[in-house]
N, C-alpha and C. Protein backbone atom coordinates (compact mmCIF):
# COMPACT_ATOMS: atom_id res chain seq x y z
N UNK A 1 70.67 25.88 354.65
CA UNK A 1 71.22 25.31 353.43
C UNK A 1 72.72 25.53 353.41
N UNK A 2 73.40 24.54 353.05
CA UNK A 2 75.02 24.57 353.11
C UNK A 2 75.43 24.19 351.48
N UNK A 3 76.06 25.28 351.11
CA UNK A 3 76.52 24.69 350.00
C UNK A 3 78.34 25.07 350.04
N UNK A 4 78.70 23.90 349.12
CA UNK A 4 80.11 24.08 349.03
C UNK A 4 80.26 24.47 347.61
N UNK A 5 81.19 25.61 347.28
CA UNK A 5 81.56 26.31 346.24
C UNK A 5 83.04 25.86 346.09
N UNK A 6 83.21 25.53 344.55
CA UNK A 6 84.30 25.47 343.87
C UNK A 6 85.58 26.11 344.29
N UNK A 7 85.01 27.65 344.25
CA UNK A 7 85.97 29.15 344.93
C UNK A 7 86.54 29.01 346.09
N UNK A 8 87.45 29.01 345.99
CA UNK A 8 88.31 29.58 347.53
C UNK A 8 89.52 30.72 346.99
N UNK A 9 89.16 31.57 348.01
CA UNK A 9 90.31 32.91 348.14
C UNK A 9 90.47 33.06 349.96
N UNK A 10 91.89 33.52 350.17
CA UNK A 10 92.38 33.67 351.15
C UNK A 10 93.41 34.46 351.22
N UNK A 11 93.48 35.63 352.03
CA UNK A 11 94.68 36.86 352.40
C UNK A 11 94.66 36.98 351.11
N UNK A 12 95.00 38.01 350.77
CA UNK A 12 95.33 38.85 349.46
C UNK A 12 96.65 40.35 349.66
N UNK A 13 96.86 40.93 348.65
CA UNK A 13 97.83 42.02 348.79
C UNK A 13 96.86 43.51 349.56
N UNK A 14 97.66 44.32 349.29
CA UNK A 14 97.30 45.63 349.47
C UNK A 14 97.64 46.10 348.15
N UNK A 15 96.66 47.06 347.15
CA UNK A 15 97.17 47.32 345.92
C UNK A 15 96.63 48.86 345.62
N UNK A 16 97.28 49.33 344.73
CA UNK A 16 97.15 50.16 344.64
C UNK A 16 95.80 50.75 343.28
N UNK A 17 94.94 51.91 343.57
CA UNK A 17 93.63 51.92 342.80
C UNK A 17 94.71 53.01 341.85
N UNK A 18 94.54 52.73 340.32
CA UNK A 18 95.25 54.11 339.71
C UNK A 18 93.76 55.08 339.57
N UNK A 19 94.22 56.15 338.81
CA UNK A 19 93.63 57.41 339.19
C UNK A 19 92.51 57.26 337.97
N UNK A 20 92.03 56.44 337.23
CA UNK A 20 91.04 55.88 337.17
C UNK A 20 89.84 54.83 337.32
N UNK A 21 90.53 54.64 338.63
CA UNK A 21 89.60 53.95 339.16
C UNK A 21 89.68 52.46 338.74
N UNK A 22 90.97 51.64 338.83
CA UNK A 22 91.37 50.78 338.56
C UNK A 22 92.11 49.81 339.53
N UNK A 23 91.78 48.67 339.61
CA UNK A 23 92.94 47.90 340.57
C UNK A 23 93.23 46.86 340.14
N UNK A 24 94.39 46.79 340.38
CA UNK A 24 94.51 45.13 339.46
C UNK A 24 94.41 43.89 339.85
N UNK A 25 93.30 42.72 339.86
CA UNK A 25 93.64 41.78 340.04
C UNK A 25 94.68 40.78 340.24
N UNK A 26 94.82 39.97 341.63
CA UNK A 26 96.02 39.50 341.86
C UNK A 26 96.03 38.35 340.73
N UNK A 27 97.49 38.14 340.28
CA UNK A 27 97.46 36.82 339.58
C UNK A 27 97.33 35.35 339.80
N UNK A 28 97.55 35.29 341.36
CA UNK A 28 97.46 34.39 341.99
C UNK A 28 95.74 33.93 341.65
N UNK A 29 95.50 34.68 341.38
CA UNK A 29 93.39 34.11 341.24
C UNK A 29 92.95 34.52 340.19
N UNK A 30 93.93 35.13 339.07
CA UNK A 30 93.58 36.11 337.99
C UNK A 30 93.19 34.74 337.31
N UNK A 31 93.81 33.98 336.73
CA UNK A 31 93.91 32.59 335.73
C UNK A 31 92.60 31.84 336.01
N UNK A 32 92.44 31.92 337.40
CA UNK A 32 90.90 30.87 337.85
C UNK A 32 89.92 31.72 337.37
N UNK A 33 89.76 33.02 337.61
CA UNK A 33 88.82 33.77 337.38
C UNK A 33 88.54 33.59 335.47
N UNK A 34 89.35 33.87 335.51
CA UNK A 34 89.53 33.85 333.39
C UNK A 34 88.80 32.58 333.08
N UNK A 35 89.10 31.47 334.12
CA UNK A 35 88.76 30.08 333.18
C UNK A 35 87.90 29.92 333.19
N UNK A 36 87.48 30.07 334.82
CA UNK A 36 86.13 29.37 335.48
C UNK A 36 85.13 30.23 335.29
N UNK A 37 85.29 31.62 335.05
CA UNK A 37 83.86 32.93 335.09
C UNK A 37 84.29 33.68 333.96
N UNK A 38 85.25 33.27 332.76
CA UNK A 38 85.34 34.17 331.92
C UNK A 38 85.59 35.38 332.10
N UNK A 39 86.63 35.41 333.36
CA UNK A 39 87.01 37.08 333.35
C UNK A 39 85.65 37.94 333.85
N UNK A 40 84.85 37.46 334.30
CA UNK A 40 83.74 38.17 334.69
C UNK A 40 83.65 38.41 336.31
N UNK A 41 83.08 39.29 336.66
CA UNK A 41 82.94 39.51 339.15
C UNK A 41 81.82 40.07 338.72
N UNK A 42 81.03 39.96 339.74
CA UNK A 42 80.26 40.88 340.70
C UNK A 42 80.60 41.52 341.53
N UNK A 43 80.37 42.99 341.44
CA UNK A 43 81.05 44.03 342.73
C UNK A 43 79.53 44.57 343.07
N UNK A 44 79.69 44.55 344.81
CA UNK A 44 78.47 45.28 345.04
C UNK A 44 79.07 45.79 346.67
N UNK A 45 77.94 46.80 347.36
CA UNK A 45 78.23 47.07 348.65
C UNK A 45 78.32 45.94 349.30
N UNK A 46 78.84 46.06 351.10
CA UNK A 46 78.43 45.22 351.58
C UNK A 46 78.69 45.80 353.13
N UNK A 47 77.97 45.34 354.00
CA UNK A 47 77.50 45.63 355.43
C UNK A 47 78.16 45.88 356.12
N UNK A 48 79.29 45.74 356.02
CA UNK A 48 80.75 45.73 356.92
C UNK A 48 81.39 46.60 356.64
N UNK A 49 81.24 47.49 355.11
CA UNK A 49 81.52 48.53 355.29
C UNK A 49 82.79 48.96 354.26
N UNK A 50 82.70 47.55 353.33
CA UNK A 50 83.78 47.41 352.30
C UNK A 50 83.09 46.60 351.23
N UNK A 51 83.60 46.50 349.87
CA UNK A 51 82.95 45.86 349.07
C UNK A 51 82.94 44.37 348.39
N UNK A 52 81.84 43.88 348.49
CA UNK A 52 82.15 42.35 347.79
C UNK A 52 82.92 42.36 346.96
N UNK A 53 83.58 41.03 346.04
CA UNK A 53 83.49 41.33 344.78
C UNK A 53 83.26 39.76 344.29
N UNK A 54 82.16 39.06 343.51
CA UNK A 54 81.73 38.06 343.84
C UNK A 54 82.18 37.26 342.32
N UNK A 55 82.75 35.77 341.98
CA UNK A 55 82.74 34.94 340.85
C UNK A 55 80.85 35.33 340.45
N UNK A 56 80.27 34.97 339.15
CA UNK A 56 79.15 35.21 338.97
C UNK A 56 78.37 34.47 340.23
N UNK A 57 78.82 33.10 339.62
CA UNK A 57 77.50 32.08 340.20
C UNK A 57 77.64 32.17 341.86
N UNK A 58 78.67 32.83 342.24
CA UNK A 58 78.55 32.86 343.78
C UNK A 58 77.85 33.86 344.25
N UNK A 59 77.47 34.85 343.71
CA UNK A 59 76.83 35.90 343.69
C UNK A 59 75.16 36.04 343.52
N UNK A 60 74.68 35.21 342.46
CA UNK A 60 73.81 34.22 342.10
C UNK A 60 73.23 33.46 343.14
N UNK A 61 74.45 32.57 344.01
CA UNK A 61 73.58 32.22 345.20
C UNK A 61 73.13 32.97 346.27
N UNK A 62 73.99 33.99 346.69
CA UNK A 62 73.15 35.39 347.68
C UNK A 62 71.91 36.08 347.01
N UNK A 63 72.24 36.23 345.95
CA UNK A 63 70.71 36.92 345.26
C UNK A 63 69.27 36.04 345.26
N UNK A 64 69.77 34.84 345.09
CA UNK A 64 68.93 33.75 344.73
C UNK A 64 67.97 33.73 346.30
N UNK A 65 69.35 34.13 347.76
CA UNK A 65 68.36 34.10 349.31
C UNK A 65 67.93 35.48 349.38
N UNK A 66 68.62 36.91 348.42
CA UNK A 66 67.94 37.80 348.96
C UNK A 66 66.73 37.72 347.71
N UNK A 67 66.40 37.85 347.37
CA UNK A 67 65.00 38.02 346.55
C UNK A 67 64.11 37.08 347.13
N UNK A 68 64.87 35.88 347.94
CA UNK A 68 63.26 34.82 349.14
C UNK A 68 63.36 35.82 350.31
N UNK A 69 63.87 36.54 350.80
CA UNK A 69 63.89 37.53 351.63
C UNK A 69 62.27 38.14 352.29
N UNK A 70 61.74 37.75 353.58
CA UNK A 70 60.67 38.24 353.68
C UNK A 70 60.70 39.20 354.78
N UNK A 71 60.13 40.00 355.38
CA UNK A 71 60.54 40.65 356.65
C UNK A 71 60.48 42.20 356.62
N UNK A 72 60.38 42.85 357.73
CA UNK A 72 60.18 44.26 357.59
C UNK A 72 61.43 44.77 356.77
N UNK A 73 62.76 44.77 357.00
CA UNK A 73 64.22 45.05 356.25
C UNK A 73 64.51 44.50 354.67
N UNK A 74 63.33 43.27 354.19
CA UNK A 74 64.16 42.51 353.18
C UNK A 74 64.10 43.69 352.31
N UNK A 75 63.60 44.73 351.73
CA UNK A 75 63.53 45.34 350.88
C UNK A 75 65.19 46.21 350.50
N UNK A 76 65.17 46.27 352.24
CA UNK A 76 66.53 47.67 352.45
C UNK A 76 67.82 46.52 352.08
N UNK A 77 67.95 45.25 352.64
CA UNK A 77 68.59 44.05 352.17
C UNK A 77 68.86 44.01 350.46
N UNK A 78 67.95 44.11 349.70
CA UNK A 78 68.07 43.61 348.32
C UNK A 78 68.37 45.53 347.52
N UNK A 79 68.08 46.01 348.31
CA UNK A 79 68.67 47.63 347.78
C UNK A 79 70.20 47.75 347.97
N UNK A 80 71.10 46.96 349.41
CA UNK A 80 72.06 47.26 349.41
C UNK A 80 72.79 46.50 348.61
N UNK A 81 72.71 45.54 348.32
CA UNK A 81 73.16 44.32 347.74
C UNK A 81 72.78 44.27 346.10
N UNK A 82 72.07 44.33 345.90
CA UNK A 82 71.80 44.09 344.59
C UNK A 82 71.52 45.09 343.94
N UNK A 83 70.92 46.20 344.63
CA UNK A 83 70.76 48.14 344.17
C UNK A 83 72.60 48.65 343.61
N UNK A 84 72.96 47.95 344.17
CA UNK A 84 74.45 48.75 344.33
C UNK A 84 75.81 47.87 343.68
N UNK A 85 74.85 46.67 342.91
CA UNK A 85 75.67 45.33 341.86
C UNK A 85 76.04 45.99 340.76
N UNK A 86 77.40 46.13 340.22
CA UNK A 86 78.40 46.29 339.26
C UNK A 86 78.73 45.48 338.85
N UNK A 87 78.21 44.58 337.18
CA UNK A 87 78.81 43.30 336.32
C UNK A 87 80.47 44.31 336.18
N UNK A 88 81.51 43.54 336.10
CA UNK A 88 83.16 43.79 336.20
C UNK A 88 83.44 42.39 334.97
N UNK A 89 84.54 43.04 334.46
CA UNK A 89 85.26 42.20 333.35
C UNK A 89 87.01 42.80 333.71
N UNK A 90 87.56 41.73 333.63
CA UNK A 90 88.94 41.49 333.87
C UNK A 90 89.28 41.98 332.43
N UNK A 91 89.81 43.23 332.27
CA UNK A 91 90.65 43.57 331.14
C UNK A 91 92.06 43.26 330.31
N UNK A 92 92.30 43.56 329.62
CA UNK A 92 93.24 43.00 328.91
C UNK A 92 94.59 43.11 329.97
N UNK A 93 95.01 44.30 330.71
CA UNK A 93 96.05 44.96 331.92
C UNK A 93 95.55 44.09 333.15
N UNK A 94 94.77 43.44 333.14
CA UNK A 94 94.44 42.55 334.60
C UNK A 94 93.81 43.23 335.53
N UNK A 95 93.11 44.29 335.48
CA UNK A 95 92.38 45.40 336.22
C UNK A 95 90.76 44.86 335.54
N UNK A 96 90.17 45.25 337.07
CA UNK A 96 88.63 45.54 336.89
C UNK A 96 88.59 47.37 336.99
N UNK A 97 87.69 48.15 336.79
CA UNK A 97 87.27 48.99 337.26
C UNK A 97 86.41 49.29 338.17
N UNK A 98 86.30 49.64 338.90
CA UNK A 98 85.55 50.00 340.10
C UNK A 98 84.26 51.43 339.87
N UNK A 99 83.85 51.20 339.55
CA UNK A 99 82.27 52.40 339.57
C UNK A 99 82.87 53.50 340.69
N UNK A 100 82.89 54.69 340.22
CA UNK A 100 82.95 55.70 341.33
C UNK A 100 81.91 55.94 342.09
N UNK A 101 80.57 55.55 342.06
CA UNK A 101 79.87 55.91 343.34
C UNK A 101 79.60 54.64 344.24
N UNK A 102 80.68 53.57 343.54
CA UNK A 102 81.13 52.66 344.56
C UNK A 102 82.53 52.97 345.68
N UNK A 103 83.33 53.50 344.77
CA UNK A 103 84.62 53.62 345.54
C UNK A 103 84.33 54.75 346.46
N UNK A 104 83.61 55.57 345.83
CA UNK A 104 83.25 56.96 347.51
C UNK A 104 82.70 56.27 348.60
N UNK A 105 81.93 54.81 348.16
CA UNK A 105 80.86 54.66 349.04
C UNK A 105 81.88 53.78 350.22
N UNK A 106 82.46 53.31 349.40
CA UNK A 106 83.86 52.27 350.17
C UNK A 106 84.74 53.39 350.95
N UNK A 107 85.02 54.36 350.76
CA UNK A 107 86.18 55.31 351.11
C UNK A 107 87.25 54.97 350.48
N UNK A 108 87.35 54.91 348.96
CA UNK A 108 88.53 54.52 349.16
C UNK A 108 88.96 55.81 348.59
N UNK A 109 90.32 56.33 348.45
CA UNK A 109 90.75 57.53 347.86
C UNK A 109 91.37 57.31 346.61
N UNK A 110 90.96 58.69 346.09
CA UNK A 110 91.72 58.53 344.50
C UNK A 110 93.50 58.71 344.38
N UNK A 111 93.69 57.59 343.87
CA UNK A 111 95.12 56.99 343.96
C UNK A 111 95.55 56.52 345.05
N UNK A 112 94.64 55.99 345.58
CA UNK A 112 95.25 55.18 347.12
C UNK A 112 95.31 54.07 346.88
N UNK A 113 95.44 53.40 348.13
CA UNK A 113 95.75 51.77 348.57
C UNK A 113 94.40 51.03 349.05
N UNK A 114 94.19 49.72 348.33
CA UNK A 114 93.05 48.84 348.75
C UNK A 114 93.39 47.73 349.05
N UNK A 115 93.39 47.10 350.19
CA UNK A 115 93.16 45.73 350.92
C UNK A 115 92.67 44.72 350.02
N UNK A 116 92.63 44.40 348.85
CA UNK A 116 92.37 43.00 348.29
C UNK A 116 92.17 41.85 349.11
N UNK A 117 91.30 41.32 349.85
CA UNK A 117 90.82 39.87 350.54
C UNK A 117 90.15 39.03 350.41
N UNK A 118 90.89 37.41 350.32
CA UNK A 118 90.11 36.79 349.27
C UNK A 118 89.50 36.57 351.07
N UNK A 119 87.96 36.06 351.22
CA UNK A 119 87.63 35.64 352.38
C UNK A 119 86.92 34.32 351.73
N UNK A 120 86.97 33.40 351.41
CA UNK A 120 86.09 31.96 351.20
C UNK A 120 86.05 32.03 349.27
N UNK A 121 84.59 32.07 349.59
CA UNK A 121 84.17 31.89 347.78
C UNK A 121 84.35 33.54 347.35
N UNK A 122 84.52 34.90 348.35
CA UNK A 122 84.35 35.99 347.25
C UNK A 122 85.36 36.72 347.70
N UNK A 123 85.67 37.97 347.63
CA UNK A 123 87.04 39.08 348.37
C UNK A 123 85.89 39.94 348.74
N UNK A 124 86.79 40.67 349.20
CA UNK A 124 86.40 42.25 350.06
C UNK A 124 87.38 43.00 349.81
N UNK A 125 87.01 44.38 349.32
CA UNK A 125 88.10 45.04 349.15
C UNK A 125 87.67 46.45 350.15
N UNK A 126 88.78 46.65 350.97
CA UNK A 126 88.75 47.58 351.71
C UNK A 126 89.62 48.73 351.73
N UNK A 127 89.04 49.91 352.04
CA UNK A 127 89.83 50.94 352.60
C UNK A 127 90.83 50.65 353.93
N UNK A 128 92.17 50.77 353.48
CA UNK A 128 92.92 50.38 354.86
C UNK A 128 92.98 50.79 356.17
N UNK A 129 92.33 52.10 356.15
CA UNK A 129 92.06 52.55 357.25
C UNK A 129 90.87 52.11 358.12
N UNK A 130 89.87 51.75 357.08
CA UNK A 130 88.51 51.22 357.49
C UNK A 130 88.97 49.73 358.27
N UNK A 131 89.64 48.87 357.20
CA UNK A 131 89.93 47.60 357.41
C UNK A 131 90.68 47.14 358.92
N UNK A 132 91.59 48.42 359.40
CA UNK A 132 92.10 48.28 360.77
C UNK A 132 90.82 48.70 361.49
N UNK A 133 90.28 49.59 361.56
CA UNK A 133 89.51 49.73 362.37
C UNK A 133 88.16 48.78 362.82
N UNK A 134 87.83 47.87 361.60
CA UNK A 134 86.81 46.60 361.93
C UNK A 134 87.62 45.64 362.71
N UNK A 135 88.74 45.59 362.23
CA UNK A 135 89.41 44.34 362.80
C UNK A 135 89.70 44.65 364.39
N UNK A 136 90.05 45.89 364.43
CA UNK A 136 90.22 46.23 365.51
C UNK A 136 88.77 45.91 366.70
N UNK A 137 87.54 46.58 366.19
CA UNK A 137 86.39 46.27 366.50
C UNK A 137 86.17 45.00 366.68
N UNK A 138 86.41 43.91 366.20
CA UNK A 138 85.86 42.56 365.89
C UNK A 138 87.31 41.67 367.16
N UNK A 139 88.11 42.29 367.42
CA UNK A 139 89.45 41.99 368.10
C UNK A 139 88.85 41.75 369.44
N UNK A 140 88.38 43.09 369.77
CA UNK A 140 87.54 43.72 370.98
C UNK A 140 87.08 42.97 371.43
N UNK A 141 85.77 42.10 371.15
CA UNK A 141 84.68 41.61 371.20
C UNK A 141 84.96 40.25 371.68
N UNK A 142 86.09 40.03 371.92
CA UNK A 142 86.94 38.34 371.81
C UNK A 142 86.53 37.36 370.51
N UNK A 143 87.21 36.21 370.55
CA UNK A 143 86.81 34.98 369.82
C UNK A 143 86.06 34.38 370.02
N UNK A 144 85.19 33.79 369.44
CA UNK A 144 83.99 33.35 369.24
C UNK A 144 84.65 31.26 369.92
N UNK A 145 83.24 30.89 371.00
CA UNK A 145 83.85 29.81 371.52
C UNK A 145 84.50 28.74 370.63
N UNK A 146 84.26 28.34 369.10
CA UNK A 146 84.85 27.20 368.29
C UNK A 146 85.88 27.78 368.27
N UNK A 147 86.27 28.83 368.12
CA UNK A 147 87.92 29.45 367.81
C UNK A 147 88.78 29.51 369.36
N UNK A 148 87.61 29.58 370.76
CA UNK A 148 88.65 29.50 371.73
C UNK A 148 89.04 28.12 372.14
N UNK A 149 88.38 27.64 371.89
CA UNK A 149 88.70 25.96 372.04
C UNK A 149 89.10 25.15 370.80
N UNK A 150 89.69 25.67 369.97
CA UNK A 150 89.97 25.06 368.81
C UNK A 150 91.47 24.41 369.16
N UNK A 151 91.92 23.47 369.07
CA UNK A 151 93.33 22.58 368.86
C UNK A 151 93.70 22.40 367.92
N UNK A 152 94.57 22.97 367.39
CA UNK A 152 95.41 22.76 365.44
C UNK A 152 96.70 21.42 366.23
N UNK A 153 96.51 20.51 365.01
CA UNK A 153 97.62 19.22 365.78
C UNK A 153 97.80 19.46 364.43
């Protein structure tokens, strides 16, 4: 099933979490978010080792395939993902809050720096140290053949 979503995010800042557990939404996507989702995300884990953070209804559609989920894993699937879902509201300062037994689970440190990335319809927010080290991993491995044969004219 292919669906095309409204959402697009791409590259984002590096920002800083204050010491309650706060980061602020970029403005560049702050205004869409307000209009289109009422200031509302989904934050949950995610596999890679950094955290979603999803518009509702895009979020909605992953839940919608993990709960058809059949298989020896689907259970451990809908525990990481949806066990570990934080409803987020864009505050009056332009900050979500982040759940602390999300941000330990992310690494991120108290009063540090987070990778904001919009990747398609949702972001990822990463620990920067984590974030070099996947990329680094994923570098390794080479490009995948559509990307080695790709021609940009």
């Amino acid at each position: 099933m292919s669906v095309v979503s409204q959402w697009r995010f791409f590259g984002g800042p590096v920002l800083t979490l204050d010491i309650k557990g706060r980061l602020t939404v970029p403005s560049k996507w702050r205004d869409q978010i307000n209009e289109k989702a009422g200031g509302q995300l989904v934050l949950c884990k995610d596999p890679a080792g950094c955290l979603g953070l999803y518009p509702p209804e895009v979020f909605g559609q992953l839940a919608d395939v993990l709960v058809k989920l059949t298989g020896e894993d689907a259970d451990e699937w809908r525990r990481l993902y949806l066990g570990s879902q934080a409803e987020l509201e864009i505050d009056s300062g332009s900050r979500i809050l982040i759940p602390p037994e999300l941000r330990r689970w992310a690494g991120f440190k108290e009063a540090g720096t987070v990778v904001f990335m919009g990747v398609g319809a949702h972001f990822e927010l990463w620990d920067p140290g984590r974030s070099e080290m996947r990329e680094s991993q994923v570098i390794s491995k080479g490009k995948p053949e559509p990307l080695r044969t790709l021609v940009l004219q």
